[in-house]
PDB file of N, CA and C in Angstrom:
ATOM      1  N   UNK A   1     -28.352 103.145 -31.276  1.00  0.00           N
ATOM      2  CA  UNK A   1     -27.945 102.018 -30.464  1.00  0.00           C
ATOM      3  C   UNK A   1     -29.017 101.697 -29.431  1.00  0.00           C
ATOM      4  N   UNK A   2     -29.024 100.666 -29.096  1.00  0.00           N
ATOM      5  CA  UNK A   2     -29.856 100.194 -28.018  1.00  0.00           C
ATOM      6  C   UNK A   2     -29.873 100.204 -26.784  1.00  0.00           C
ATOM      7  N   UNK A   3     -30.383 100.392 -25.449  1.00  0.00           N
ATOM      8  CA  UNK A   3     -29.806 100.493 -24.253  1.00  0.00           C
ATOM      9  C   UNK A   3     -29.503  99.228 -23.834  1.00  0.00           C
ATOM     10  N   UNK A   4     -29.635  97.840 -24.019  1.00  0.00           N
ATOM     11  CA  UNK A   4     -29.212  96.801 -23.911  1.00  0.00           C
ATOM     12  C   UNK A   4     -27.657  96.448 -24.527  1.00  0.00           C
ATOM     13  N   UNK A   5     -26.952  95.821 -23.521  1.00  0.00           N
ATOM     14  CA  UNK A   5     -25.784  95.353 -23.717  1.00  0.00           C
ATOM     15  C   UNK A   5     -25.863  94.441 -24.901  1.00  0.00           C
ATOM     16  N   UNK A   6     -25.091  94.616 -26.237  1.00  0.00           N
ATOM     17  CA  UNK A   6     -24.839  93.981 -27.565  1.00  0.00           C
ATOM     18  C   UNK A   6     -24.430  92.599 -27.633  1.00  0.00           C
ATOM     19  N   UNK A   7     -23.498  92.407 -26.280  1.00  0.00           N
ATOM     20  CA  UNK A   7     -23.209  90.915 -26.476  1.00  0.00           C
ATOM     21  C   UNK A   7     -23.657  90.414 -25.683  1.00  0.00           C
ATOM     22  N   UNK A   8     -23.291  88.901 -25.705  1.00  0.00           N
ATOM     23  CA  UNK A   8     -23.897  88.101 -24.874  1.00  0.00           C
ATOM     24  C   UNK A   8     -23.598  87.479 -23.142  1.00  0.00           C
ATOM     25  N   UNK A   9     -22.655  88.084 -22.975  1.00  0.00           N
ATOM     26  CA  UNK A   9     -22.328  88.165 -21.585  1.00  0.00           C
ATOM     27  C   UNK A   9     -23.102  89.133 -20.842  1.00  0.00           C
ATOM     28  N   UNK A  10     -23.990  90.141 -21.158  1.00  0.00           N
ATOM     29  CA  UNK A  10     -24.399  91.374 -20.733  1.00  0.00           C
ATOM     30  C   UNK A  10     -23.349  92.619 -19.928  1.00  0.00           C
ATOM     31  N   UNK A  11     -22.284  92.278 -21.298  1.00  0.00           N
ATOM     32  CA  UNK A  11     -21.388  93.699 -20.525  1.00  0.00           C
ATOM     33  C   UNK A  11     -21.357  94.638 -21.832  1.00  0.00           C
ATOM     34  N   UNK A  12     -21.386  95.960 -20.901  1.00  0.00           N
ATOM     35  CA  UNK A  12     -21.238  96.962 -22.001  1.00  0.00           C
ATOM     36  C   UNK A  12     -20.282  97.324 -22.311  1.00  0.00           C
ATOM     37  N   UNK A  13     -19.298  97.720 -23.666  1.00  0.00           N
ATOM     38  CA  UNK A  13     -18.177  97.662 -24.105  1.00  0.00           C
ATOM     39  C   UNK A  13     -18.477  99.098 -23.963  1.00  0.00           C
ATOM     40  N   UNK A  14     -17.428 100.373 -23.774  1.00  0.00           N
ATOM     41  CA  UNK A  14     -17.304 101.211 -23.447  1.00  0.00           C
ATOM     42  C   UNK A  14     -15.786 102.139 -23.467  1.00  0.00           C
ATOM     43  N   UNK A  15     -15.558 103.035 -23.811  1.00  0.00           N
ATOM     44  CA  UNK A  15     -13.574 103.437 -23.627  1.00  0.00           C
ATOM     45  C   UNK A  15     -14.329 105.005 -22.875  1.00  0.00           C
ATOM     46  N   UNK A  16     -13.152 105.234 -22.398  1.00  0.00           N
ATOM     47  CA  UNK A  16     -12.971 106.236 -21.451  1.00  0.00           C
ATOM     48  C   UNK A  16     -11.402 106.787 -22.316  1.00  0.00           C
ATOM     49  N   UNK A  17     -11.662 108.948 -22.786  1.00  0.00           N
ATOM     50  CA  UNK A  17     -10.719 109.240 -23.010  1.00  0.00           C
ATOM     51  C   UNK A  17     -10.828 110.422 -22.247  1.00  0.00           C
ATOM     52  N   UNK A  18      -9.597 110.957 -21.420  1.00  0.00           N
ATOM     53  CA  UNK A  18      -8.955 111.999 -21.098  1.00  0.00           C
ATOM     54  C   UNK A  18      -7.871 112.561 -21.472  1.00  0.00           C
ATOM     55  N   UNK A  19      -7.524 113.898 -21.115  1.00  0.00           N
ATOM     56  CA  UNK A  19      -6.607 114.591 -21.186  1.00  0.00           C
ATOM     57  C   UNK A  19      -5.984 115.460 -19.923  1.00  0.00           C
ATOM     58  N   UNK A  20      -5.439 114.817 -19.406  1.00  0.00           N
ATOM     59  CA  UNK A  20      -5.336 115.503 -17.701  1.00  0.00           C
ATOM     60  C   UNK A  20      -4.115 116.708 -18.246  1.00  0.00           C
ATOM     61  N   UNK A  21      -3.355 116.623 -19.301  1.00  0.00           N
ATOM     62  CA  UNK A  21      -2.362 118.071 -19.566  1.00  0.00           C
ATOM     63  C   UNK A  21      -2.287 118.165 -21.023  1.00  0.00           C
ATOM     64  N   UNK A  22      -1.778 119.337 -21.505  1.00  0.00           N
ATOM     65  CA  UNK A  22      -2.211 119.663 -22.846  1.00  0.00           C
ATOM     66  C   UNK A  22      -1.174 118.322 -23.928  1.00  0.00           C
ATOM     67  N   UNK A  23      -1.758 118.216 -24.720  1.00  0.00           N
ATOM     68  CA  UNK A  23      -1.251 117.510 -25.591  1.00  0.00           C
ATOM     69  C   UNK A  23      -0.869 115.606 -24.920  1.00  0.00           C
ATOM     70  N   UNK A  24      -1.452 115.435 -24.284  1.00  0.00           N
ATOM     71  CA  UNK A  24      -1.117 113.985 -23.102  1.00  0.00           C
ATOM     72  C   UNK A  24      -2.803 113.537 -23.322  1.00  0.00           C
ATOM     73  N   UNK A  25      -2.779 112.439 -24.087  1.00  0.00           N
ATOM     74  CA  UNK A  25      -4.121 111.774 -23.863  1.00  0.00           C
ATOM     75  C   UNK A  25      -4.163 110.229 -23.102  1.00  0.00           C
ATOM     76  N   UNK A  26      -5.077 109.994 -22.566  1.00  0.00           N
ATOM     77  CA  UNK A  26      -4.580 108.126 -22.049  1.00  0.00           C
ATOM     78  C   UNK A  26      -6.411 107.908 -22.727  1.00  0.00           C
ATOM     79  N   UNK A  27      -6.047 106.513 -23.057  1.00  0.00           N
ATOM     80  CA  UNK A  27      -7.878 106.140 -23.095  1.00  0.00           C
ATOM     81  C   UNK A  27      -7.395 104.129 -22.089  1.00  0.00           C
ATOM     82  N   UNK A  28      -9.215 104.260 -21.825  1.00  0.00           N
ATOM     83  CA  UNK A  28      -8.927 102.917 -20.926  1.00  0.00           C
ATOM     84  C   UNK A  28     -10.511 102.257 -22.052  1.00  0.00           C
ATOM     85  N   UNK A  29     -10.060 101.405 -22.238  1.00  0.00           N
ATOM     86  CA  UNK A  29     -11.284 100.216 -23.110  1.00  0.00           C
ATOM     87  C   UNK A  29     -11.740  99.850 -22.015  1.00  0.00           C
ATOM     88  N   UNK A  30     -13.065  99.649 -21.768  1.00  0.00           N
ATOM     89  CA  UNK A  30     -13.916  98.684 -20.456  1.00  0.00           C
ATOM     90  C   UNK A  30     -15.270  97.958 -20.929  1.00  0.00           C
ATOM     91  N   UNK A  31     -15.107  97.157 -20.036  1.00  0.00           N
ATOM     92  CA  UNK A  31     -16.214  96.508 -19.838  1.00  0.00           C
ATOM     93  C   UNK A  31     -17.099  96.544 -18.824  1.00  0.00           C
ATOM     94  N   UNK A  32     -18.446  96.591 -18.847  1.00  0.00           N
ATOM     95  CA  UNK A  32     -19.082  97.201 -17.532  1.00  0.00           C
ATOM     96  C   UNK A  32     -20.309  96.342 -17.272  1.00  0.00           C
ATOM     97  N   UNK A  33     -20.889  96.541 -16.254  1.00  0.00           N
ATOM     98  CA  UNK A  33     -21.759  95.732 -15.965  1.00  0.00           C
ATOM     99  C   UNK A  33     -23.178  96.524 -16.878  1.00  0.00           C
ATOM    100  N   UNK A  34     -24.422  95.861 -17.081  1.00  0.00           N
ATOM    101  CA  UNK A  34     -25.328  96.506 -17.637  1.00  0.00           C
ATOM    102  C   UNK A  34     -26.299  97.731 -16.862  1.00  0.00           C
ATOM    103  N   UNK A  35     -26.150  98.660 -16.902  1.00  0.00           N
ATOM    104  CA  UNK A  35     -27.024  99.934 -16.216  1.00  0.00           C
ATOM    105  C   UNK A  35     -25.826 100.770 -15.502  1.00  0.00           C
ATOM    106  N   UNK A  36     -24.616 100.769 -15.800  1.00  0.00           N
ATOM    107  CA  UNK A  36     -23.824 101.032 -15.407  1.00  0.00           C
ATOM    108  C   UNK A  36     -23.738 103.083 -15.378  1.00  0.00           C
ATOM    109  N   UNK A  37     -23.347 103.471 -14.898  1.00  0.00           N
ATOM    110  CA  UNK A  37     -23.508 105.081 -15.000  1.00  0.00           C
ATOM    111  C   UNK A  37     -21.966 105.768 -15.645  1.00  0.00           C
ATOM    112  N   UNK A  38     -21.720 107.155 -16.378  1.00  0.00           N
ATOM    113  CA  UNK A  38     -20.699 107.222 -16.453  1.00  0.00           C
ATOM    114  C   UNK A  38     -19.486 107.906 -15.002  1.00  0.00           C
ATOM    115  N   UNK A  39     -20.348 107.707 -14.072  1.00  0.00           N
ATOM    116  CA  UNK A  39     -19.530 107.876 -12.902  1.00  0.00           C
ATOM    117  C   UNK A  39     -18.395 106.840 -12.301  1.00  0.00           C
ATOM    118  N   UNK A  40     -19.362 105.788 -12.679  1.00  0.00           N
ATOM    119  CA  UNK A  40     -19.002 104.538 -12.878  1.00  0.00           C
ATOM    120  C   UNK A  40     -18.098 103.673 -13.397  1.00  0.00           C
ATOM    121  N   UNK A  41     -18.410 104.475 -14.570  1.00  0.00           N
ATOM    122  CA  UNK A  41     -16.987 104.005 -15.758  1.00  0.00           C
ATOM    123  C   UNK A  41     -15.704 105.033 -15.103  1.00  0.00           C
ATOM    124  N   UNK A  42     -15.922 105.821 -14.913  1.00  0.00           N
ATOM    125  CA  UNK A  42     -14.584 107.203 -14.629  1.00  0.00           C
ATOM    126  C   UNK A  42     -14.100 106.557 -13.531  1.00  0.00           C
ATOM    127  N   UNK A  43     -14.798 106.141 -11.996  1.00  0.00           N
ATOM    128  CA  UNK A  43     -14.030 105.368 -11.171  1.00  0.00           C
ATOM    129  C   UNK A  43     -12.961 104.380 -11.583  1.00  0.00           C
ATOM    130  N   UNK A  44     -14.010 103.310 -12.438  1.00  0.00           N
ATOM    131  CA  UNK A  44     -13.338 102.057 -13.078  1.00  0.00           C
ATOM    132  C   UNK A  44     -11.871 102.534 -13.849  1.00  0.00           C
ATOM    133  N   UNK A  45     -11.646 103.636 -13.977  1.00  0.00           N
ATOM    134  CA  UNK A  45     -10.214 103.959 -14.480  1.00  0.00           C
ATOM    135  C   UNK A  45      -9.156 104.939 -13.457  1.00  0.00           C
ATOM    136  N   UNK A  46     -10.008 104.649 -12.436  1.00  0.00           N
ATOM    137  CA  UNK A  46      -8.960 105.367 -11.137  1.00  0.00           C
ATOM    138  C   UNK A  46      -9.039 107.191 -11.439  1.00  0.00           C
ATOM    139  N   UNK A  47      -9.974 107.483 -11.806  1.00  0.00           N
ATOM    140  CA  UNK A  47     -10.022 108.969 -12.742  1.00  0.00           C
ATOM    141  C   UNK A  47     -11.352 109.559 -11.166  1.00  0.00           C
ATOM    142  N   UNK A  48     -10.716 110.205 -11.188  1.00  0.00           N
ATOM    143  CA  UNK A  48     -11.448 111.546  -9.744  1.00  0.00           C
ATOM    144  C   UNK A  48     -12.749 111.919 -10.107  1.00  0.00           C
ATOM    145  N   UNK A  49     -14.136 111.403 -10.381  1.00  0.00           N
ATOM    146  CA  UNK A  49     -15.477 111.979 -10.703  1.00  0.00           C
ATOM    147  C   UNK A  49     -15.507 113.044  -9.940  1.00  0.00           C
ATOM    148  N   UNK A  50     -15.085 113.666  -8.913  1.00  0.00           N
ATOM    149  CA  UNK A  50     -16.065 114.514  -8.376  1.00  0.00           C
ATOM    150  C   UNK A  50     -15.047 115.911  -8.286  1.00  0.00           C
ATOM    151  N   UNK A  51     -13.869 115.706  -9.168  1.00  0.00           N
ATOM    152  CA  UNK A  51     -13.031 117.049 -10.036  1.00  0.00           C
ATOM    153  C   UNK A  51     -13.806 117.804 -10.404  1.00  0.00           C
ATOM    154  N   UNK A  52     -13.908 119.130  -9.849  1.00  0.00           N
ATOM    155  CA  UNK A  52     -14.946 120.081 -10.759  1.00  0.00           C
ATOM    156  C   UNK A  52     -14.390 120.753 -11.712  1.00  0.00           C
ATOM    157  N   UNK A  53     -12.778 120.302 -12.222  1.00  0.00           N
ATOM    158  CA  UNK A  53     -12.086 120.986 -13.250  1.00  0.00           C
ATOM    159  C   UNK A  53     -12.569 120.340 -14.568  1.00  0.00           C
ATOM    160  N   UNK A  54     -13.021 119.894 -14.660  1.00  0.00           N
ATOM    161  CA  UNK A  54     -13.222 118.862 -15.647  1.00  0.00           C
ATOM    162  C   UNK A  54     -14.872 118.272 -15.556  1.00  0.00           C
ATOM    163  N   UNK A  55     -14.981 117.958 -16.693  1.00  0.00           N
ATOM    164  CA  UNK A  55     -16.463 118.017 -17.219  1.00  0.00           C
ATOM    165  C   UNK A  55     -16.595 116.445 -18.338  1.00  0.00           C
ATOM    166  N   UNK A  56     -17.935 115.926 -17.952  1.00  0.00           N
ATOM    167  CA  UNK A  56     -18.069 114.349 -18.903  1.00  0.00           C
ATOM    168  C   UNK A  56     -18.894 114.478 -20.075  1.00  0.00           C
ATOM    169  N   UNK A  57     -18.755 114.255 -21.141  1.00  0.00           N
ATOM    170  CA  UNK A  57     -19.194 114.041 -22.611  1.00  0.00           C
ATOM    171  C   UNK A  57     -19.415 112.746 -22.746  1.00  0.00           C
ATOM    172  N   UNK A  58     -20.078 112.489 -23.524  1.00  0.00           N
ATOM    173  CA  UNK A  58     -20.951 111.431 -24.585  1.00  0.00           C
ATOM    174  C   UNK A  58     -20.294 111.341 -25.749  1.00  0.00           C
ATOM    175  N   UNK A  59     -19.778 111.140 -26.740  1.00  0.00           N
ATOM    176  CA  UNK A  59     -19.660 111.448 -28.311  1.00  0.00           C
ATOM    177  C   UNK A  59     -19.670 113.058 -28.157  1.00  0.00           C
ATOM    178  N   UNK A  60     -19.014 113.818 -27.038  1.00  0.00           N
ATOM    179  CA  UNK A  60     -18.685 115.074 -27.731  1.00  0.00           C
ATOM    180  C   UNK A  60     -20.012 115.635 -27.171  1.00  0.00           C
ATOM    181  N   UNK A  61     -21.154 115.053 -26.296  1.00  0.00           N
ATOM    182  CA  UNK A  61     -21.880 116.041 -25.859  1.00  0.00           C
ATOM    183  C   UNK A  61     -22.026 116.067 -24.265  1.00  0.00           C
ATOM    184  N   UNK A  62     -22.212 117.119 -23.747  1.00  0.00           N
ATOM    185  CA  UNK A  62     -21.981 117.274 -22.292  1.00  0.00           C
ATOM    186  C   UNK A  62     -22.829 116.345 -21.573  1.00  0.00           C
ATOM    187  N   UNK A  63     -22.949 115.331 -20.821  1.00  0.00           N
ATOM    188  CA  UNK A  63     -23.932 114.411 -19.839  1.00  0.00           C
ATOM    189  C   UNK A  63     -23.630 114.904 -18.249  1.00  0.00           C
ATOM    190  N   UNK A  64     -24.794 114.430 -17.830  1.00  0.00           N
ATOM    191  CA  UNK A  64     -24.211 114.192 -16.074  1.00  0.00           C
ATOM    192  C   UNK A  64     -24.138 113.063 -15.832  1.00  0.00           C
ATOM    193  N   UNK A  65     -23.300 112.837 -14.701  1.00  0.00           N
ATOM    194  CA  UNK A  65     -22.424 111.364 -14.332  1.00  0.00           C
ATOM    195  C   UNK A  65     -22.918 110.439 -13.981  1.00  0.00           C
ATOM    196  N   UNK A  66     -24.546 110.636 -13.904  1.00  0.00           N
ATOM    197  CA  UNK A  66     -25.925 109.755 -13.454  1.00  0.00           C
ATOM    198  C   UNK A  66     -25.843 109.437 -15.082  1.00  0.00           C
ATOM    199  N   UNK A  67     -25.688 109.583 -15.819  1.00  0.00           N
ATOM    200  CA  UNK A  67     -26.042 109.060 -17.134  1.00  0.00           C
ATOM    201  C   UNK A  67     -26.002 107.685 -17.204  1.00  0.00           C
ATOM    202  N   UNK A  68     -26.834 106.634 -17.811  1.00  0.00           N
ATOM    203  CA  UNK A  68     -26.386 105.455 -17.947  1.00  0.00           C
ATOM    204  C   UNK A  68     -25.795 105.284 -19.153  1.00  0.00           C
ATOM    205  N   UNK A  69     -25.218 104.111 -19.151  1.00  0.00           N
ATOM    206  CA  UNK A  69     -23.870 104.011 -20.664  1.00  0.00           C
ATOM    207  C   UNK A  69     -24.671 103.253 -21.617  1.00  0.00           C
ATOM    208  N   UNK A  70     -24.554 103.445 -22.893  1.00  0.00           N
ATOM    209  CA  UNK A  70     -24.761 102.707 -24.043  1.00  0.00           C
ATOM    210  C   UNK A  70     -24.024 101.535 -24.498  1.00  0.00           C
ATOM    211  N   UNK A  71     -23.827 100.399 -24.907  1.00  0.00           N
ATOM    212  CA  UNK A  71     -22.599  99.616 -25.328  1.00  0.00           C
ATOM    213  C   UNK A  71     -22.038 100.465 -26.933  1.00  0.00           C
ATOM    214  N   UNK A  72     -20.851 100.519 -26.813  1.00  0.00           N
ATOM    215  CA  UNK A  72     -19.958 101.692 -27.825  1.00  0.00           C
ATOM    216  C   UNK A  72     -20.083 103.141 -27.517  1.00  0.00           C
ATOM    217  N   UNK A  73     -20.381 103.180 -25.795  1.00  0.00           N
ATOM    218  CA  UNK A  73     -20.032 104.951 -25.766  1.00  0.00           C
ATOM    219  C   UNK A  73     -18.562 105.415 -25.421  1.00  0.00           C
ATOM    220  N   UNK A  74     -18.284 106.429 -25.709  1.00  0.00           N
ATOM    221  CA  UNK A  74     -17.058 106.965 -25.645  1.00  0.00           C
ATOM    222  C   UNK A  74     -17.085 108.057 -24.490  1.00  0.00           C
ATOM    223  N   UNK A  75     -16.306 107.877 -23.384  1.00  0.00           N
ATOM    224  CA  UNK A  75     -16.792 108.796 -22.730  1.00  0.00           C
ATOM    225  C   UNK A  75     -15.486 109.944 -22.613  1.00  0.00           C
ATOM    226  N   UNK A  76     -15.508 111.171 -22.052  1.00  0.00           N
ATOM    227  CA  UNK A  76     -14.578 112.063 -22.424  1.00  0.00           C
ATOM    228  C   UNK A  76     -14.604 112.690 -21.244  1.00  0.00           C
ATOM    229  N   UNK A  77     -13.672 112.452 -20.651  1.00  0.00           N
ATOM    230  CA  UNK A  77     -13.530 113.501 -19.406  1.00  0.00           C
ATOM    231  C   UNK A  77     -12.069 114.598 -19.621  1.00  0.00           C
ATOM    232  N   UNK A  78     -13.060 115.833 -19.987  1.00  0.00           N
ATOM    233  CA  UNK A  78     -11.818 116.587 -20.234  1.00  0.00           C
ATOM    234  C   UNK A  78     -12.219 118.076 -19.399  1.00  0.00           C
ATOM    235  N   UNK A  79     -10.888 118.772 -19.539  1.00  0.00           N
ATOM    236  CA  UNK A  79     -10.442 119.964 -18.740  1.00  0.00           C
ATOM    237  C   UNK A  79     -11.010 121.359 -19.381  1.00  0.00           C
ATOM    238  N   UNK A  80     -11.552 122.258 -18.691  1.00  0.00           N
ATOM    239  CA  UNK A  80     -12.439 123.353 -18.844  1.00  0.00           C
ATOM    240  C   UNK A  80     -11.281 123.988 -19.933  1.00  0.00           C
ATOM    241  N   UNK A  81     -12.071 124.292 -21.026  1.00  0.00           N
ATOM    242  CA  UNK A  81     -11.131 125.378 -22.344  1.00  0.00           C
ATOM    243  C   UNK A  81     -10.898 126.629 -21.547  1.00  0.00           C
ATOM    244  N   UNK A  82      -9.541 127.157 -21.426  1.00  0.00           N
ATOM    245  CA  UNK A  82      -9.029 128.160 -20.977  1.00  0.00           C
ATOM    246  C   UNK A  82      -9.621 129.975 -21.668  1.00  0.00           C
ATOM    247  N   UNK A  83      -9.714 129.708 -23.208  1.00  0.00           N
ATOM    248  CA  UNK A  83     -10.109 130.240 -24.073  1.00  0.00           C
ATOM    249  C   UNK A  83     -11.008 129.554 -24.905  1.00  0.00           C
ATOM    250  N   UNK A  84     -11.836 130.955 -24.934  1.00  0.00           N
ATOM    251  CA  UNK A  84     -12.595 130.304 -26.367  1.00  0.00           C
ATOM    252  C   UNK A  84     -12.046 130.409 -27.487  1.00  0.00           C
ATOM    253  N   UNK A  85     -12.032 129.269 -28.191  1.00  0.00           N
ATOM    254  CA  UNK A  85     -12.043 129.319 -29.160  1.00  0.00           C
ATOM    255  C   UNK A  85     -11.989 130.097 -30.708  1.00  0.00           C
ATOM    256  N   UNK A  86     -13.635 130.564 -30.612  1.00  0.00           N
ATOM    257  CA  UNK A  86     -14.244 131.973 -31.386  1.00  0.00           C
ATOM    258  C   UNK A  86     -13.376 133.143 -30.879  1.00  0.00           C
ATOM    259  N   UNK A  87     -13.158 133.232 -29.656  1.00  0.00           N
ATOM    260  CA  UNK A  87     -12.691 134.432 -29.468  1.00  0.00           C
ATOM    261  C   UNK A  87     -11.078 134.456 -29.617  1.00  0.00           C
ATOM    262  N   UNK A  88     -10.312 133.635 -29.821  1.00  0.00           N
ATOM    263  CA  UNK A  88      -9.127 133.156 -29.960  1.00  0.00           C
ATOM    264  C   UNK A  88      -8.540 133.468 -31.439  1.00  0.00           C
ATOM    265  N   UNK A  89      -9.620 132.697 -32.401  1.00  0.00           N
ATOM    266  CA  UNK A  89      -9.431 132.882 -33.832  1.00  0.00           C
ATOM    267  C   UNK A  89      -9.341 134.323 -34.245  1.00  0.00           C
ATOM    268  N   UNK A  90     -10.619 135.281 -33.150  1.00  0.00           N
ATOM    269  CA  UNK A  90     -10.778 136.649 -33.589  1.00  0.00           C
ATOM    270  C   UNK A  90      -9.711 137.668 -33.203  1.00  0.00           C
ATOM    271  N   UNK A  91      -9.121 137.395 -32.142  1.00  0.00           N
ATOM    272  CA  UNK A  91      -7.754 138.110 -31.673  1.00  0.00           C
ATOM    273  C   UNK A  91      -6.738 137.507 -33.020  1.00  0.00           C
ATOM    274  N   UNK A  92      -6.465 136.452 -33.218  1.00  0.00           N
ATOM    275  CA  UNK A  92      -5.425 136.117 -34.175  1.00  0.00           C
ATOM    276  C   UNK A  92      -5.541 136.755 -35.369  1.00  0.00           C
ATOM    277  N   UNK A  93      -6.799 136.847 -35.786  1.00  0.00           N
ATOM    278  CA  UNK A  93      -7.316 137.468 -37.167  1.00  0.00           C
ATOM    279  C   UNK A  93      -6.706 138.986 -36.927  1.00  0.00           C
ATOM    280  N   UNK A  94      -7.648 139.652 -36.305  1.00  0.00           N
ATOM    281  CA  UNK A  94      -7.357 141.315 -35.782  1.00  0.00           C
ATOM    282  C   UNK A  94      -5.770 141.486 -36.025  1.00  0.00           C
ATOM    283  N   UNK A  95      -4.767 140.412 -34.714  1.00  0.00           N
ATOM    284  CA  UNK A  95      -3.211 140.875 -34.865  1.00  0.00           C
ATOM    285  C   UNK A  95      -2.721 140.530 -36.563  1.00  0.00           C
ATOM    286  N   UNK A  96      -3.068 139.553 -37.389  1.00  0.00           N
ATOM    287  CA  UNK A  96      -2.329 139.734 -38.087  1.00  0.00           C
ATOM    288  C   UNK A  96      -2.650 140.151 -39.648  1.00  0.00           C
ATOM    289  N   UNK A  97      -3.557 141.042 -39.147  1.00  0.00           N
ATOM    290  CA  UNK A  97      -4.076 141.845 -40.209  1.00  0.00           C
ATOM    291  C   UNK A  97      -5.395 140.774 -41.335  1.00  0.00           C
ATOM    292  N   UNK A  98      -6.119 141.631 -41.989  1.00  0.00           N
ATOM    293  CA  UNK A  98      -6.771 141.054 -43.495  1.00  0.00           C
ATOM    294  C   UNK A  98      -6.304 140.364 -44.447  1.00  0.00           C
ATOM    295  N   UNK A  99      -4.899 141.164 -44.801  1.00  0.00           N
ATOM    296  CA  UNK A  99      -4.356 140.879 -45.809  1.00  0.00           C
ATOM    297  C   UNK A  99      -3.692 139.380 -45.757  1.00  0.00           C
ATOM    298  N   UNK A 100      -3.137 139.210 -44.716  1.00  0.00           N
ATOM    299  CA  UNK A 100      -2.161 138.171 -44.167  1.00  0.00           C
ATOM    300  C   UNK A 100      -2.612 136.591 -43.732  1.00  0.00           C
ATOM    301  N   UNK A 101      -3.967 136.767 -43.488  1.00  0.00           N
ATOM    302  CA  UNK A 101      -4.781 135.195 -43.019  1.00  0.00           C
ATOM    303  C   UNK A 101      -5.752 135.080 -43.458  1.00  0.00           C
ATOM    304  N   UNK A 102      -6.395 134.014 -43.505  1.00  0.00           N
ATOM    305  CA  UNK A 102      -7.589 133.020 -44.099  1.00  0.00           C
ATOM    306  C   UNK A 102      -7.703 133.150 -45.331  1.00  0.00           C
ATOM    307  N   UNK A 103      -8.408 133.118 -45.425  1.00  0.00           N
ATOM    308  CA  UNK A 103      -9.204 133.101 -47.101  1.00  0.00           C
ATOM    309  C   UNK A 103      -8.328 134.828 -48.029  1.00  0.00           C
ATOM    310  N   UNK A 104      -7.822 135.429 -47.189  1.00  0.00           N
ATOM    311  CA  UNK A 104      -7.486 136.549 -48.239  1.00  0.00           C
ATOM    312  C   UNK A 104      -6.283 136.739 -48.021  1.00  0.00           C
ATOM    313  N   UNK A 105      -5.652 135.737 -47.804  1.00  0.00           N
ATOM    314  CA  UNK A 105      -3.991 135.821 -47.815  1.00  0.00           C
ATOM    315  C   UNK A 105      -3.607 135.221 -49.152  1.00  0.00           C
ATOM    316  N   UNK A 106      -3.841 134.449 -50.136  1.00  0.00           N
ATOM    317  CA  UNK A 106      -3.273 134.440 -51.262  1.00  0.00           C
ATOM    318  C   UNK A 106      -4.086 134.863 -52.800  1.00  0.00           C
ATOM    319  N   UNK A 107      -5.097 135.987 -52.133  1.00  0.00           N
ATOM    320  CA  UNK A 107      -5.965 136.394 -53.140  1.00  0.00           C
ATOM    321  C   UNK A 107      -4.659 136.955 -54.616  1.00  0.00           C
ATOM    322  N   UNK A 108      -5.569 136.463 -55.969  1.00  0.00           N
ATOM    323  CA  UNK A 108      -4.176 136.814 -56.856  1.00  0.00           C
ATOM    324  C   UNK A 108      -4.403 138.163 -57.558  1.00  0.00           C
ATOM    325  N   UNK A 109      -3.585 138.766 -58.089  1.00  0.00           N
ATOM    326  CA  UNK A 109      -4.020 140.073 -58.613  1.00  0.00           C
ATOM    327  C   UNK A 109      -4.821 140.743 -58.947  1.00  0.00           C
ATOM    328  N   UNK A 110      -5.533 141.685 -58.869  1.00  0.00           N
ATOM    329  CA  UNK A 110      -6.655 141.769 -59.841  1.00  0.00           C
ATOM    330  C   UNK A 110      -7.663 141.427 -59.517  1.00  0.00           C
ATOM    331  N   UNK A 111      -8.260 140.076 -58.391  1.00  0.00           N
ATOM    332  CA  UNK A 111      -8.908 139.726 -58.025  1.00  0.00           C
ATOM    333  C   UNK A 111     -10.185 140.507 -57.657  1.00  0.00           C
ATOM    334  N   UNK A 112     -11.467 140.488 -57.284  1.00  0.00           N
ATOM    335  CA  UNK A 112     -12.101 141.012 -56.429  1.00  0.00           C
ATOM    336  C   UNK A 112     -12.021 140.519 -54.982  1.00  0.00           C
ATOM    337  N   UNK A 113     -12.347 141.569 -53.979  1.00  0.00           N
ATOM    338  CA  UNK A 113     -11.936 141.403 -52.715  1.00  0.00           C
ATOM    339  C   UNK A 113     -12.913 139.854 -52.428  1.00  0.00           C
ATOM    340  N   UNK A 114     -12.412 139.275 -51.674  1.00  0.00           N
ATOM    341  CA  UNK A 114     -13.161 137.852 -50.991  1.00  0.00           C
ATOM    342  C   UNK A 114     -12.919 137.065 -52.037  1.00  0.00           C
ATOM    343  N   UNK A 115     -12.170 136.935 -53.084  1.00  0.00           N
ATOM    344  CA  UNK A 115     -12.290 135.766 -54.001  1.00  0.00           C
ATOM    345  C   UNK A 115     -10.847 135.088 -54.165  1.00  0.00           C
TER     346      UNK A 115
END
């Protein structure tokens, strides 16, 4: 994409998505002026920039709030993961045994192990 605004008014089309509690999303569609920052956009939706619980993305990658916006960025202001992830899957695995999850829970008779 280009750093120039796409249409011809010179506004950048832009959505803003959060998640302020688990499973609760809101998104706000905007329009912004051109050179606009994503601090900028997060105000423009009444949303707290300077929350240190919460952290701003790009398409899913971490920016700082000086960032300027692209026309079609998505911006994401979401809440610090409590758990990881990786380490989440690996406790679940461990409690419920080998036999019982992923890939080797419906291995069929006879099989060799992993298949």
């Amino acid at each position: 994409m280009a750093d120039q605004p796409l249409d011809a008014t010179g506004l950048l089309r832009v959505e803003v998505v959060t998640s302020t509690a688990a499973r609760q999303t809101q998104e706000w569609p905007l329009a912004l002026s051109a050179g606009a920052s994503v601090k900028d956009a997060l105000v423009a939706c009444g949303l707290d920039a300077e929350d240190t619980a919460f952290s701003a993305s790009v398409w899913g990658r971490h920016v700082a709030l000086q960032r300027k916006l692209r026309d079609g960025d998505r911006i994401e202001w979401c809440r610090a993961l409590k758990v990881d992830p990786k380490v989440a899957r690996r406790q679940r695995f461990a409690s419920q045994g080998r036999r019982s999850a992923g890939l080797f829970a419906r291995a069929r008779p006879g099989a060799k192990s992993g298949y």
